[in-house]
N, C-alpha and C. Protein backbone atom coordinates (compact mmCIF):
# COMPACT_ATOMS: atom_id res chain seq x y z
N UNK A 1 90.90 79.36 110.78
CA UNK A 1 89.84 80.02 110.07
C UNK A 1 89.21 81.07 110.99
N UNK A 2 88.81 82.49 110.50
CA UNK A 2 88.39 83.55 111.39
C UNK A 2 86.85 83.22 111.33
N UNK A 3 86.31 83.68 112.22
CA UNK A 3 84.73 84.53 112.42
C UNK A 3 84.31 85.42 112.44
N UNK A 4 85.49 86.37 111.75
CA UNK A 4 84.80 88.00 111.65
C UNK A 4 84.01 87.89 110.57
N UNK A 5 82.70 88.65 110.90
CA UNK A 5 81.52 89.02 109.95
C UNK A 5 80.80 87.72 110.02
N UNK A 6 80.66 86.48 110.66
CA UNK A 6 80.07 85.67 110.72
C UNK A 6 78.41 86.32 111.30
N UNK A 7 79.22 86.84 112.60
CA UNK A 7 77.67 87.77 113.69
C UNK A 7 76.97 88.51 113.17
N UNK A 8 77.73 89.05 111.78
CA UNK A 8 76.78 90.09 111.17
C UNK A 8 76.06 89.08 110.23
N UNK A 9 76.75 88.50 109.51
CA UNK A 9 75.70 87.35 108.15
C UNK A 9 74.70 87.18 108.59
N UNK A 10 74.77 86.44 109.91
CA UNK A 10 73.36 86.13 111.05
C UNK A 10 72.05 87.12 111.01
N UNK A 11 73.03 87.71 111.79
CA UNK A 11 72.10 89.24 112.01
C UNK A 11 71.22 89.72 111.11
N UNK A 12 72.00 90.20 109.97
CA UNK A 12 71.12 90.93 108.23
C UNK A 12 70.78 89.48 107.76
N UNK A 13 71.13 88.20 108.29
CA UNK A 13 70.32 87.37 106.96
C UNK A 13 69.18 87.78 106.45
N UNK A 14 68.32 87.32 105.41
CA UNK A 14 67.35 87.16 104.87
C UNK A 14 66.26 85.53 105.38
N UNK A 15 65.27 85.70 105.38
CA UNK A 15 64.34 84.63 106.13
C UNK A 15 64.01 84.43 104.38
N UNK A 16 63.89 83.17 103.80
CA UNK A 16 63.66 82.18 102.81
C UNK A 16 62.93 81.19 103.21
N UNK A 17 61.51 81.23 102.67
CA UNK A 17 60.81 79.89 102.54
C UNK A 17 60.87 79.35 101.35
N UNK A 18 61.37 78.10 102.00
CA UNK A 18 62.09 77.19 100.99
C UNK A 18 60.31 76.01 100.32
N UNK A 19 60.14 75.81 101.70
CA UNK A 19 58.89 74.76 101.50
C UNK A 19 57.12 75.73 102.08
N UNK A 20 56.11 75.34 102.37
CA UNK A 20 54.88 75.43 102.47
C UNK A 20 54.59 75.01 103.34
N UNK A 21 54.25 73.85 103.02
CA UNK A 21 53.51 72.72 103.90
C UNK A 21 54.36 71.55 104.16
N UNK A 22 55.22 70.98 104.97
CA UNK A 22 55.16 71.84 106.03
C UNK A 22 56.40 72.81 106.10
N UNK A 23 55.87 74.21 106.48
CA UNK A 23 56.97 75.40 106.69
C UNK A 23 58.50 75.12 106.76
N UNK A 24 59.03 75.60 105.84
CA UNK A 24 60.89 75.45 105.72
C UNK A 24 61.31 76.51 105.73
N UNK A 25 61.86 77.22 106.70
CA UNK A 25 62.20 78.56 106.50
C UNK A 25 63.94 78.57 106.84
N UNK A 26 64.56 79.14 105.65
CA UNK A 26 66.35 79.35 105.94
C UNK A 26 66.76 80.43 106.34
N UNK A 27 67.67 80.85 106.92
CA UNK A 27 68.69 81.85 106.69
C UNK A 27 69.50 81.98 105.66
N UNK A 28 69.61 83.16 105.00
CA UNK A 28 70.31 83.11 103.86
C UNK A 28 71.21 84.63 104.22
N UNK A 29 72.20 84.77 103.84
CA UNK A 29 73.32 85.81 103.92
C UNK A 29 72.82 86.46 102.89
N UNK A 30 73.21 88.49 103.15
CA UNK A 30 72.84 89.07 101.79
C UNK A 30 73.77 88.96 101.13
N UNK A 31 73.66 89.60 100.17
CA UNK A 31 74.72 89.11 98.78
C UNK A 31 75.99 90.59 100.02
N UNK A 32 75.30 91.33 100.10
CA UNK A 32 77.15 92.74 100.55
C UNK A 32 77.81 91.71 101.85
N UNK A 33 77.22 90.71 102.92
CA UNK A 33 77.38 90.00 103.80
C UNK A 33 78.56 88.98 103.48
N UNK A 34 77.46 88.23 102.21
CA UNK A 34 78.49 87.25 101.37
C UNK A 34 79.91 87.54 100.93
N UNK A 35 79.73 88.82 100.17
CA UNK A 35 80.93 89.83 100.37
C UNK A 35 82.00 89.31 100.86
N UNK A 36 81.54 90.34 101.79
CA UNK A 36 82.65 90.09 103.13
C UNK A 36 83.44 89.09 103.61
N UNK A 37 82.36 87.88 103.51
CA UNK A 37 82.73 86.68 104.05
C UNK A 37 83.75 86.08 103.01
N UNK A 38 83.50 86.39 102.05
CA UNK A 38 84.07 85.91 101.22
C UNK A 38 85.75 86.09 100.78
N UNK A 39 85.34 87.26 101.17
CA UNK A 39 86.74 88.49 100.80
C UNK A 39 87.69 88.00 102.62
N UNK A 40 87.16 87.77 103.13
CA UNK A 40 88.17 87.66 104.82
C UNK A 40 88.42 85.72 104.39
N UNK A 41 87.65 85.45 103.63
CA UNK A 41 87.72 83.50 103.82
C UNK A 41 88.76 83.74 102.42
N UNK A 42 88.89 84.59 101.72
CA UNK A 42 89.98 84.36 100.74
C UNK A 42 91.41 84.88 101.23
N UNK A 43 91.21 85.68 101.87
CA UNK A 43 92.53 86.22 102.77
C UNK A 43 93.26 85.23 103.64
N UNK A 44 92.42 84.70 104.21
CA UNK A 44 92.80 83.49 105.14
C UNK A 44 93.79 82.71 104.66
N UNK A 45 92.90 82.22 103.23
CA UNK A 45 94.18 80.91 102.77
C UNK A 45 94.17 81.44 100.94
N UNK A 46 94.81 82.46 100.22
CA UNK A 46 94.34 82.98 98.94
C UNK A 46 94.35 81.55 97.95
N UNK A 47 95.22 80.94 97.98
CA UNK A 47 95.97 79.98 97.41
C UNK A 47 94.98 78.97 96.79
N UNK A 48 94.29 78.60 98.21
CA UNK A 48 93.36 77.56 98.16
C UNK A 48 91.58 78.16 97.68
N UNK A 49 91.62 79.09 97.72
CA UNK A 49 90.28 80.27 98.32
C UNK A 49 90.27 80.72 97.10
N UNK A 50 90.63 80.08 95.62
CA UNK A 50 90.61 81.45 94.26
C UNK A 50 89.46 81.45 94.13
N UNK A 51 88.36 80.30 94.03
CA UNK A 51 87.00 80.62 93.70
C UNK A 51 86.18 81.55 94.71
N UNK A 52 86.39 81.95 95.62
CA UNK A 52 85.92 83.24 96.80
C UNK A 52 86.42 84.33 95.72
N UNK A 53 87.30 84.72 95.07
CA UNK A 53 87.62 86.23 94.66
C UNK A 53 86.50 86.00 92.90
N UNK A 54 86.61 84.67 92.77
CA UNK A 54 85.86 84.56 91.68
C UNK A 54 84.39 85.32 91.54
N UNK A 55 84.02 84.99 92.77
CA UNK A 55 82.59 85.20 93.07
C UNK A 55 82.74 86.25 93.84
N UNK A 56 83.66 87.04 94.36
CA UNK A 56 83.47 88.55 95.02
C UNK A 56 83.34 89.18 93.50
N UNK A 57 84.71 89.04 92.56
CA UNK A 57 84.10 89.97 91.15
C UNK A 57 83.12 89.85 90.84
N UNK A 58 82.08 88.64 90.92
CA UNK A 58 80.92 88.48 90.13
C UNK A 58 79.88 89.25 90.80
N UNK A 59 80.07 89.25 92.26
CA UNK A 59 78.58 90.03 93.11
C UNK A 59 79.24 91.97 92.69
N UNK A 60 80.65 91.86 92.62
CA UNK A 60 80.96 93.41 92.75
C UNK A 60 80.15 93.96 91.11
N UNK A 61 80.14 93.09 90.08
CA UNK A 61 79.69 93.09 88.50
C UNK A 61 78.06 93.48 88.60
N UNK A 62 78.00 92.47 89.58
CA UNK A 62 76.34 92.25 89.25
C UNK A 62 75.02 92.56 90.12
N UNK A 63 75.66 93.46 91.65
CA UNK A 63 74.80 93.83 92.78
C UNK A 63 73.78 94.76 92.51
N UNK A 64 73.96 95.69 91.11
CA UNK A 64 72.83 96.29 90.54
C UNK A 64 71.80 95.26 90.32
N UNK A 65 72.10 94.47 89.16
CA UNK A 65 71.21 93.86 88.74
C UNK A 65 70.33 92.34 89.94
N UNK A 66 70.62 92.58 91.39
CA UNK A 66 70.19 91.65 91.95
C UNK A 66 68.61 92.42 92.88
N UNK A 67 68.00 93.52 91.92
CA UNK A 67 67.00 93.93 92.15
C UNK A 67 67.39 95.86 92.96
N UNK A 68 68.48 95.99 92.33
CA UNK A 68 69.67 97.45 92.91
C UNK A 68 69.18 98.39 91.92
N UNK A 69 68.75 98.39 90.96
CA UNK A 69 69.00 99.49 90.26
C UNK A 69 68.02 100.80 90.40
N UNK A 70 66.97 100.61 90.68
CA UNK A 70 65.90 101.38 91.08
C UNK A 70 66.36 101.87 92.46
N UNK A 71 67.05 101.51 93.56
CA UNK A 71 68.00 102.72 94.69
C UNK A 71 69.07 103.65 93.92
N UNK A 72 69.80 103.17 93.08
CA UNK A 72 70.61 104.29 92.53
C UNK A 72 70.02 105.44 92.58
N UNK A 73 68.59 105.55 91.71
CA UNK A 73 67.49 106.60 91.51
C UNK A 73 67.32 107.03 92.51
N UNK A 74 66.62 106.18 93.18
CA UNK A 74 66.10 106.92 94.83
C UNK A 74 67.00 107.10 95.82
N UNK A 75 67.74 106.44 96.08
CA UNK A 75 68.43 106.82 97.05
C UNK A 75 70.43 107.29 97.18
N UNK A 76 70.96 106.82 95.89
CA UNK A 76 72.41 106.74 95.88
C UNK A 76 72.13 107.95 93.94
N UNK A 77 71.77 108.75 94.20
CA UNK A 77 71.77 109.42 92.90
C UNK A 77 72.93 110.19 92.39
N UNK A 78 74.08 110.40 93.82
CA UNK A 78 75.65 110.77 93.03
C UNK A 78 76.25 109.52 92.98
N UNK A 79 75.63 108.38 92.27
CA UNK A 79 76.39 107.49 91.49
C UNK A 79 75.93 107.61 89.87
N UNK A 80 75.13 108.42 89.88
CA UNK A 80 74.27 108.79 88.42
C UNK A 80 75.31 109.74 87.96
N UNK A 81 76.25 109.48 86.98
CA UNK A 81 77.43 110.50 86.47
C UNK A 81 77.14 110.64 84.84
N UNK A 82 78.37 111.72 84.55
CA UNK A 82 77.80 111.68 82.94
C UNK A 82 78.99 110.56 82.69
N UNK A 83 79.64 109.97 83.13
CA UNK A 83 79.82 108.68 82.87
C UNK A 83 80.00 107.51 83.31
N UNK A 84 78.89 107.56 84.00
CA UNK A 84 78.24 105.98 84.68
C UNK A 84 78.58 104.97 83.98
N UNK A 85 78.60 104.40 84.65
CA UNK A 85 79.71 103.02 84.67
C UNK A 85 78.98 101.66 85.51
N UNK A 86 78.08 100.87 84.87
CA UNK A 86 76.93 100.28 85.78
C UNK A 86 77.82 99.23 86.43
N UNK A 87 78.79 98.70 86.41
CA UNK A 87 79.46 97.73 86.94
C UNK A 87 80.42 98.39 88.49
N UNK A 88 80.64 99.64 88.00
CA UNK A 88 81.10 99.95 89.23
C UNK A 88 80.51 100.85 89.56
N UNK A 89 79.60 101.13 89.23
CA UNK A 89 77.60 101.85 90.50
C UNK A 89 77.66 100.77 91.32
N UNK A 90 77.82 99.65 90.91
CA UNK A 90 77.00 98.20 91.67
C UNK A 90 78.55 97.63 92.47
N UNK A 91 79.64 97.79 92.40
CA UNK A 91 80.36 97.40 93.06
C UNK A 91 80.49 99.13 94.03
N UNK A 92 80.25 100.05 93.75
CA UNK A 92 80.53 100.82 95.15
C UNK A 92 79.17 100.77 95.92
N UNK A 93 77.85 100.72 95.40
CA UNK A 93 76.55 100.56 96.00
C UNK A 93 77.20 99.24 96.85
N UNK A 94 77.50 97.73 96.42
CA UNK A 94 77.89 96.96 97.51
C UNK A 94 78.43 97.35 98.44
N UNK A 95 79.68 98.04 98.18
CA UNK A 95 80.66 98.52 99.29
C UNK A 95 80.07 99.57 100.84
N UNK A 96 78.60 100.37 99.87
CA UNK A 96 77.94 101.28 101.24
C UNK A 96 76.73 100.10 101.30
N UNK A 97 76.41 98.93 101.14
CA UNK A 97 75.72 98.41 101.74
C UNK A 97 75.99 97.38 102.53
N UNK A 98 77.14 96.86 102.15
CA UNK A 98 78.27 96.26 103.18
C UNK A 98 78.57 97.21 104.42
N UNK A 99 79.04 98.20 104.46
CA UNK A 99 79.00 99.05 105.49
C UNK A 99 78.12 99.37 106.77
N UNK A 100 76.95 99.25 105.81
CA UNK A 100 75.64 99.51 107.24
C UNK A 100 75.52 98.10 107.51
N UNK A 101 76.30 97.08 107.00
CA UNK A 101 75.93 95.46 108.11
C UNK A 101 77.03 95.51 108.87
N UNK A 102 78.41 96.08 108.68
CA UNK A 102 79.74 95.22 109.09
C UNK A 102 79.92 96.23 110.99
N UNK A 103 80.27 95.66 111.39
CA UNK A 103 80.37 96.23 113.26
C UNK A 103 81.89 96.45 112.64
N UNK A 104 82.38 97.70 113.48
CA UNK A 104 83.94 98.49 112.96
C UNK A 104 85.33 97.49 112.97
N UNK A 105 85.17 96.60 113.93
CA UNK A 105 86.36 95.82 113.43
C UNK A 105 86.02 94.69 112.27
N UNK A 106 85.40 94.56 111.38
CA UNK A 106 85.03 93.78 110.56
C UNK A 106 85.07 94.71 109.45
N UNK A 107 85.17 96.03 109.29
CA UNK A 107 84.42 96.81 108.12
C UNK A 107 86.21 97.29 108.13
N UNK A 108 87.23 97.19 109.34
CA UNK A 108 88.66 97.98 109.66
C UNK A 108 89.50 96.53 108.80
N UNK A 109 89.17 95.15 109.07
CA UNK A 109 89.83 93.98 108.63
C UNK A 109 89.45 94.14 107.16
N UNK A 110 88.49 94.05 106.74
CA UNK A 110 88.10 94.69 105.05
C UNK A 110 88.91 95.51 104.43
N UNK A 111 88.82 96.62 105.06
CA UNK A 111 89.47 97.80 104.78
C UNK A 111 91.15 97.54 104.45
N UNK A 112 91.29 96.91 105.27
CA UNK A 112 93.33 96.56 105.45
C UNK A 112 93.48 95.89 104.42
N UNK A 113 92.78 94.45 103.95
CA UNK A 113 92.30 93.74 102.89
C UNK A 113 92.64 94.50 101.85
N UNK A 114 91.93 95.14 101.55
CA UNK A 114 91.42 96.25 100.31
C UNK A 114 92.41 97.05 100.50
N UNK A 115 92.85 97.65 101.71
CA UNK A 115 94.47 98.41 101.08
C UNK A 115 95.14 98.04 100.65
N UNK A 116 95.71 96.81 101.42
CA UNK A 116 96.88 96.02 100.71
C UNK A 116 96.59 95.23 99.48
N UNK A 117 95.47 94.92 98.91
CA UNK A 117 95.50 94.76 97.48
C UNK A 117 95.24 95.97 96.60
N UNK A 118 95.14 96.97 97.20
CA UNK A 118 95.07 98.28 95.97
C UNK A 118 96.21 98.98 96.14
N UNK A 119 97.12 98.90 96.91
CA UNK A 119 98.78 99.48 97.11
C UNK A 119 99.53 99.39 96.15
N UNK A 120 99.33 98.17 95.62
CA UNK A 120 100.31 97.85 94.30
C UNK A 120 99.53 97.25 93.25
N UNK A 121 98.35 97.44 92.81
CA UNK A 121 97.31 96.14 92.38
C UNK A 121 98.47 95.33 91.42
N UNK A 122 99.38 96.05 90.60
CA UNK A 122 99.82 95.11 89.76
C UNK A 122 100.54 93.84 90.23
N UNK A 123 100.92 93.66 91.87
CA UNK A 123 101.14 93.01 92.73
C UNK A 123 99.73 91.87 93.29
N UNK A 124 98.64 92.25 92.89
CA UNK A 124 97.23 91.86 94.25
C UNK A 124 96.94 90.74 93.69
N UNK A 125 97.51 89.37 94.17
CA UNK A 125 96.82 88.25 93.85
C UNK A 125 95.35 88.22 94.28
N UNK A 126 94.59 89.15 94.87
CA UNK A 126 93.11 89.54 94.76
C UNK A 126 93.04 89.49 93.51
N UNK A 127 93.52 90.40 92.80
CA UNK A 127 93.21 90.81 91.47
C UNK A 127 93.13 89.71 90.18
N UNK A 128 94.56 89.13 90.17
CA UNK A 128 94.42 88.77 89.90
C UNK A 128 93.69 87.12 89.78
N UNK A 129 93.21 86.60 91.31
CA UNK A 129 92.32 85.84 91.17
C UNK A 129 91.29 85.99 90.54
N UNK A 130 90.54 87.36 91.06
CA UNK A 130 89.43 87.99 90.73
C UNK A 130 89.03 87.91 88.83
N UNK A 131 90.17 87.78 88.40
CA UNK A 131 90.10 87.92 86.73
C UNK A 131 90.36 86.56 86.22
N UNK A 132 91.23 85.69 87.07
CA UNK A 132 91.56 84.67 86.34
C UNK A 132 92.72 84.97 85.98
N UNK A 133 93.42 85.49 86.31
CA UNK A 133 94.57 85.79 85.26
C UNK A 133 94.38 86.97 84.15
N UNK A 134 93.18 87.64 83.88
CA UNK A 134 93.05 88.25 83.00
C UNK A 134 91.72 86.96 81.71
N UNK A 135 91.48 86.18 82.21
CA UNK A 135 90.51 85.52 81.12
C UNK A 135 89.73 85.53 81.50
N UNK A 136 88.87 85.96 82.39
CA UNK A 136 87.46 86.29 82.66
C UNK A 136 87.00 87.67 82.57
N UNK A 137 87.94 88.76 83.29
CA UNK A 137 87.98 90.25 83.02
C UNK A 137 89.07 90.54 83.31
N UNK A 138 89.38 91.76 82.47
CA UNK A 138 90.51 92.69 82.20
C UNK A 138 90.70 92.98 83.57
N UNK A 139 92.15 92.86 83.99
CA UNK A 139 92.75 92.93 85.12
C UNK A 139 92.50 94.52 85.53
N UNK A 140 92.92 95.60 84.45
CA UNK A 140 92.12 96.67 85.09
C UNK A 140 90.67 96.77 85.13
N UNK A 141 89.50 96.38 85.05
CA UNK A 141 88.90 96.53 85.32
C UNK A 141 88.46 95.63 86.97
N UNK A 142 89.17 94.83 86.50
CA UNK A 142 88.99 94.11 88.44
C UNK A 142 89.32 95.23 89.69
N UNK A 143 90.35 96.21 89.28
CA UNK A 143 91.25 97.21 89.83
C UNK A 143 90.02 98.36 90.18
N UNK A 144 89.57 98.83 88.78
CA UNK A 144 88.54 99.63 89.13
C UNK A 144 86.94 98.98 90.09
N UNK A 145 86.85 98.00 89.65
CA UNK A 145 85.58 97.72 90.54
C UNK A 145 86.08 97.22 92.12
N UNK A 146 87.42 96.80 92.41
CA UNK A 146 87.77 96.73 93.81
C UNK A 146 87.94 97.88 94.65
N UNK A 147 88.35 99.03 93.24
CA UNK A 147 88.59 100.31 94.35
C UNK A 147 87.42 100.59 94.46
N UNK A 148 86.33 100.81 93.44
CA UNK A 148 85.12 101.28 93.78
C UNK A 148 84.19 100.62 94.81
N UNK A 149 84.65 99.29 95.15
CA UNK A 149 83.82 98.84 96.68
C UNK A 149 84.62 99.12 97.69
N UNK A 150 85.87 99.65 97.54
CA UNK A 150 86.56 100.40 99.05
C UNK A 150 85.65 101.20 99.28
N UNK A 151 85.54 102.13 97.92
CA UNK A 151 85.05 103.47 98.17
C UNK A 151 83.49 103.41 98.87
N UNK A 152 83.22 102.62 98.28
CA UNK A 152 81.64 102.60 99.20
C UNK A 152 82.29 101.98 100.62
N UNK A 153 82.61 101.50 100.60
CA UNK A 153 82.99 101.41 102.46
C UNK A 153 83.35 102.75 102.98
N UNK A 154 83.67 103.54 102.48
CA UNK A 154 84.33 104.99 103.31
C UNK A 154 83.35 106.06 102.86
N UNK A 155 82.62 106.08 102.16
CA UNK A 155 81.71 106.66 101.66
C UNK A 155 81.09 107.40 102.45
N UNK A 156 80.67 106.61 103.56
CA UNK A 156 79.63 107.58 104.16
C UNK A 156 80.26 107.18 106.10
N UNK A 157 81.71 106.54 105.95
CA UNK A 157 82.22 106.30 107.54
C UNK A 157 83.21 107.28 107.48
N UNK A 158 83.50 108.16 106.65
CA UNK A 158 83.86 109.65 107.32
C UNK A 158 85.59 109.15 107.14
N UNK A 159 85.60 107.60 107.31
CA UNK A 159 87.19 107.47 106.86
C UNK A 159 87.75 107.97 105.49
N UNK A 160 89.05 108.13 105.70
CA UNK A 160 89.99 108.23 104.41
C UNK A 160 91.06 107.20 104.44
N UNK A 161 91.16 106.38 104.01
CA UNK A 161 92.64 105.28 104.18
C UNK A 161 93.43 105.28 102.83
């Protein structure tokens, strides 16, 4: 089992008080952190690991709506198109907010990840974990919201892969 992106989860956690009296305070991973972790712990072993791609589609679906949508406006406004597409605003917004946590060999192991399941997707047992087979979401659309969190990884690191 690896530890890449473990140092970063740490790092960007979030501080959670759980209790009051007396004080319970957690570390919690951000959801682009979780990501990651998720996406390198499904690579590891895919086989065993389908519920990791389960839940990467679901944060790539739903990172707008986890309090995201009001930065589109302010701050990511060429994701505002005349045909916006809120599922993959929120899976490439993950992908550049994953970026400003991941240190370069963690954001380069991602990256390889994400090539080699977008090379052939009709090949990417990513993909198709990510859908179920196609019974949770349309296999192309798993395709489009995986490329669109590459793309926020390269977005603003000047790479092209």
């Amino acid at each position: 089992m690896t530890t890449l992106g473990l140092r970063e989860a740490h790092e960007t956690a979030r501080v959670i008080r759980l209790w009051i009296d007396p004080e319970l305070d957690v570390r919690v991973a951000t959801v682009p952190m979780l990501t990651v972790l998720k996406l390198i712990a499904w690579n590891d072993d895919p086989n065993v690991r389908r519920k990791d791609a389960l839940d990467i589609a679901f944060m790539l679906k739903r990172y707008l709506d986890a309090g995201n949508e009001k930065r589109i406006f302010d701050d990511h406004l060429d994701l505002v198109t005349d045909d916006f597409d809120h599922e993959v605003a929120s899976a490439r917004l993950l992908g550049r907010d994953a970026l400003t946590m991941m240190e370069a060999e963690t954001c380069e192991a991602v990256l390889d990840i994400l090539k080699r399941e977008l090379l052939a997707p009709e090949r990417s047992r990513l993909i198709v974990h990510m859908t179920d087979g196609g019974r949770r979401l349309a296999f192309e659309r798993g395709v489009q919201m995986l490329e669109a969190f590459r793309q926020g990884l390269v977005d603003r690191a000047g790479v092209r892969r």
